[in-house]
N, C-alpha and C. Protein backbone atom coordinates (compact mmCIF):
# COMPACT_ATOMS: atom_id res chain seq x y z
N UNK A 1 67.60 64.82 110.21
CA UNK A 1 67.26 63.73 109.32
C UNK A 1 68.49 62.89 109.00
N UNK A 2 69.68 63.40 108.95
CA UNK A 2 70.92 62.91 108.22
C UNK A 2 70.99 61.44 109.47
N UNK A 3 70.93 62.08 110.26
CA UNK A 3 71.46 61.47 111.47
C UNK A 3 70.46 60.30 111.84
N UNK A 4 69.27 59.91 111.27
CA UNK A 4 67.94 58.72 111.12
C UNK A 4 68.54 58.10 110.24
N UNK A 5 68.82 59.05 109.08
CA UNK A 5 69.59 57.66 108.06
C UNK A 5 70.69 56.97 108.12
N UNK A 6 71.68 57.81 108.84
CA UNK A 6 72.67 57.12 109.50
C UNK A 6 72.88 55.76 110.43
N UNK A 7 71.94 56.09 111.36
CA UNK A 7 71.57 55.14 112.56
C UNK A 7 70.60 54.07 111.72
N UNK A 8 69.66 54.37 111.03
CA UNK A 8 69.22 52.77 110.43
C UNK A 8 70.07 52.39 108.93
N UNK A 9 70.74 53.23 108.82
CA UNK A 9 71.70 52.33 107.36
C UNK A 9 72.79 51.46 107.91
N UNK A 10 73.19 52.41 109.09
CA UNK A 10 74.43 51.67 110.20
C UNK A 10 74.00 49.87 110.73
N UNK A 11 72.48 50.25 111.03
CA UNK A 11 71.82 48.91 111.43
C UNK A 11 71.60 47.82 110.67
N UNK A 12 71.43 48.49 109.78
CA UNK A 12 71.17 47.58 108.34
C UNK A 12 72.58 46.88 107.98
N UNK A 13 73.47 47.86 108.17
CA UNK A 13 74.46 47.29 107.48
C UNK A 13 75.33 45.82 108.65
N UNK A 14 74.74 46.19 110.13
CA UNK A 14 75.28 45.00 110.55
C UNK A 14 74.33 44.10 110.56
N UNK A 15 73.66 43.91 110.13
CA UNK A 15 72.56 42.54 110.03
C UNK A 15 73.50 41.08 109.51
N UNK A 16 74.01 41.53 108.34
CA UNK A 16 74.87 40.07 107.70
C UNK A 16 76.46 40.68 107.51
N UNK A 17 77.32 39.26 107.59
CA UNK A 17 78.46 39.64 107.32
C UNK A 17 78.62 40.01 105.84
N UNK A 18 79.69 40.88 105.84
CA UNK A 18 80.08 41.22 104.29
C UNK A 18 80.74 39.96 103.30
N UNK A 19 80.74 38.85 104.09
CA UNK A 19 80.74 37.71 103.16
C UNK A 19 79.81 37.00 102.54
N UNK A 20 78.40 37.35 103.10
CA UNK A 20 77.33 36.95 102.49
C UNK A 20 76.04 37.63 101.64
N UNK A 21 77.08 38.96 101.18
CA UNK A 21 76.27 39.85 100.46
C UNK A 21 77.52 39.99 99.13
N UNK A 22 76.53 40.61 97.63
CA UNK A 22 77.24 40.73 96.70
C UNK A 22 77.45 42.22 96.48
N UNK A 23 77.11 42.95 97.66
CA UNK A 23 77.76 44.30 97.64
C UNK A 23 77.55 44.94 98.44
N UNK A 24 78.43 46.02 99.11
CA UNK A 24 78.12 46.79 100.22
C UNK A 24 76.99 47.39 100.53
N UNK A 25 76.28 47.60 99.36
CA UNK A 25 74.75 48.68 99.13
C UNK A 25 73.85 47.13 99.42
N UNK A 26 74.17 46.00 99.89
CA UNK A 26 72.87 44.82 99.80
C UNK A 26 72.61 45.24 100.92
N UNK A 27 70.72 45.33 100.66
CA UNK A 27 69.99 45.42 102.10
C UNK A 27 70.09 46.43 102.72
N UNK A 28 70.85 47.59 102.28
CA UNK A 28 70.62 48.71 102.49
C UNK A 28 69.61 49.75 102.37
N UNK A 29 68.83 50.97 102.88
CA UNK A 29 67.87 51.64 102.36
C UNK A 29 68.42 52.65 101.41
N UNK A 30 67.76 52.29 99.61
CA UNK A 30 68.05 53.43 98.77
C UNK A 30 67.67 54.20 98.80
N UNK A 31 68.01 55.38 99.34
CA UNK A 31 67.37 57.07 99.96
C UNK A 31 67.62 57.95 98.93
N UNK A 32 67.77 57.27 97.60
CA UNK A 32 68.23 58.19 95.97
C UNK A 32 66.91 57.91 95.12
N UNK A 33 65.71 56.63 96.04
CA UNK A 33 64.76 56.28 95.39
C UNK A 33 63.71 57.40 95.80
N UNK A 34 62.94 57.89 95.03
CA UNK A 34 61.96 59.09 96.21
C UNK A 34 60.72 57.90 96.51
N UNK A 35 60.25 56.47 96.32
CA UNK A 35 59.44 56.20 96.48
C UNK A 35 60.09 55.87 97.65
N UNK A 36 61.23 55.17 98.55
CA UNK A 36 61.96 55.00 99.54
C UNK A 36 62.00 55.90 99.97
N UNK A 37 62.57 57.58 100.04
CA UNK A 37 62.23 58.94 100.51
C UNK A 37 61.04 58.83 101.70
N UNK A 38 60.06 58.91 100.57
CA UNK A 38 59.07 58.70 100.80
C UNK A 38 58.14 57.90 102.55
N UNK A 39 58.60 56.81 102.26
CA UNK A 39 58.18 55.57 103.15
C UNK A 39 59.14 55.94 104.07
N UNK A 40 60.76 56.42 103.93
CA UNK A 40 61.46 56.19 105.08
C UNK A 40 60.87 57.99 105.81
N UNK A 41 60.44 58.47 105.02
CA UNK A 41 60.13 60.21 105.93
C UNK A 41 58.80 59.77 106.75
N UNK A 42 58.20 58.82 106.49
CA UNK A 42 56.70 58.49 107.24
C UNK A 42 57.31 57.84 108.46
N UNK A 43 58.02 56.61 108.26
CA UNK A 43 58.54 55.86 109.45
C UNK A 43 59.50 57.02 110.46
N UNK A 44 59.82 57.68 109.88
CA UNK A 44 60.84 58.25 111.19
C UNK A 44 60.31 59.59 111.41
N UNK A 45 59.07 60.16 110.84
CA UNK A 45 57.54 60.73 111.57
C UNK A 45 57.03 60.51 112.66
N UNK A 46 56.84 58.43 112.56
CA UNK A 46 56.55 58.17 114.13
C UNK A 46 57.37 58.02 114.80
N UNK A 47 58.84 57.55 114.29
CA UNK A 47 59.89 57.49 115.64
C UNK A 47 60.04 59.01 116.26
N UNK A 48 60.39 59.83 115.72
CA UNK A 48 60.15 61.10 115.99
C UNK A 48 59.14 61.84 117.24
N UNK A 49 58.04 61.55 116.57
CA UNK A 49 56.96 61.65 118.12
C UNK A 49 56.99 60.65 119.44
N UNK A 50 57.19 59.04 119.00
CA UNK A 50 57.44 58.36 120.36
C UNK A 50 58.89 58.81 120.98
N UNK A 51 60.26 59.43 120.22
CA UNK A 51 60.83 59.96 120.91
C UNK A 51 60.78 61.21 122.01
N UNK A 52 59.88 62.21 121.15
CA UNK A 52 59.55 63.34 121.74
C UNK A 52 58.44 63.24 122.91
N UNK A 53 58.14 61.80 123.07
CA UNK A 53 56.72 61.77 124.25
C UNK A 53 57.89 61.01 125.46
N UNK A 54 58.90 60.48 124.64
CA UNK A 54 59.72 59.86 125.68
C UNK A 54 60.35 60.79 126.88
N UNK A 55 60.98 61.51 125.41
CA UNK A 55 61.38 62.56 126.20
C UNK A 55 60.50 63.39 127.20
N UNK A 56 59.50 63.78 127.27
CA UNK A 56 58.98 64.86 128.07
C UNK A 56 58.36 63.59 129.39
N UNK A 57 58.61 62.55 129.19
CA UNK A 57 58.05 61.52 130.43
C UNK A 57 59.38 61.19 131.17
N UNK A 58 60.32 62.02 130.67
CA UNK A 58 61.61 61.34 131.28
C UNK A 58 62.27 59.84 131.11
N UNK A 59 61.88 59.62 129.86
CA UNK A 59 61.96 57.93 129.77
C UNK A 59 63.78 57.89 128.80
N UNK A 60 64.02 57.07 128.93
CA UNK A 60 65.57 56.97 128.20
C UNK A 60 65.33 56.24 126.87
N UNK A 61 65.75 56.72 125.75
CA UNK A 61 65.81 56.41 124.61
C UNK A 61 66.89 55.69 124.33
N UNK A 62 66.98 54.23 123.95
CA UNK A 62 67.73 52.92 123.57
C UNK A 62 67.10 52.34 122.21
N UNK A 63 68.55 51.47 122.04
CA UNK A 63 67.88 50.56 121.33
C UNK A 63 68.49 51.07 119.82
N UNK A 64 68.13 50.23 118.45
CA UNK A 64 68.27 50.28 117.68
C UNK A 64 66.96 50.19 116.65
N UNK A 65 67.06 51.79 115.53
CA UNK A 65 65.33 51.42 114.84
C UNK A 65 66.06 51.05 113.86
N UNK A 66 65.03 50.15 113.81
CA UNK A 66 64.96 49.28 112.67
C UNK A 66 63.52 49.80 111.53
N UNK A 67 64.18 49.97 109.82
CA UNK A 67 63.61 50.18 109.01
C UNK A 67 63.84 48.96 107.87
N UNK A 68 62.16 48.77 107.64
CA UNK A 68 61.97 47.84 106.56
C UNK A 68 61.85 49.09 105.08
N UNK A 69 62.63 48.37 104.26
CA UNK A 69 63.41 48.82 102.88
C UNK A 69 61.87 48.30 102.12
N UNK A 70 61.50 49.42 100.82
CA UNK A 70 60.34 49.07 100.52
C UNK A 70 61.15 48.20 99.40
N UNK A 71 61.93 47.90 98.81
CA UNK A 71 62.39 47.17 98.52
C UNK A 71 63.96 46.60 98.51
């Protein structure tokens, strides 16, 4: 799990430069919220299985997931 939040907070965080945010935490996912918990344990439920179908088809896993912040 550590390692989902990593890879989409990482993503998140390059979306805008740090000159056009009023703090490092902007647009980030708050994972201290449990209603965010929540929503982000459902979304990376399904990344989870389309990875695991990837995998057994031999398909290569790319790319960057992208998670929408419930707020």
């Amino acid at each position: 799990m550590t390692y989902f939040v990593c890879v989409v907070q990482m993503g998140q965080m390059s979306k805008r430069p740090l000159s056009e945010v009023q703090s490092v935490c902007d647009d980030i996912a708050d994972l201290s919220n449990p209603e965010e918990v929540k929503n982000f344990l459902k979304f990376i439920a399904v990344i989870t299985r389309e990875i695991e179908k990837m995998n057994l088809e031999r398909k290569p896993v790319f790319g960057r997931i992208s998670y929408s912040n419930l707020y």
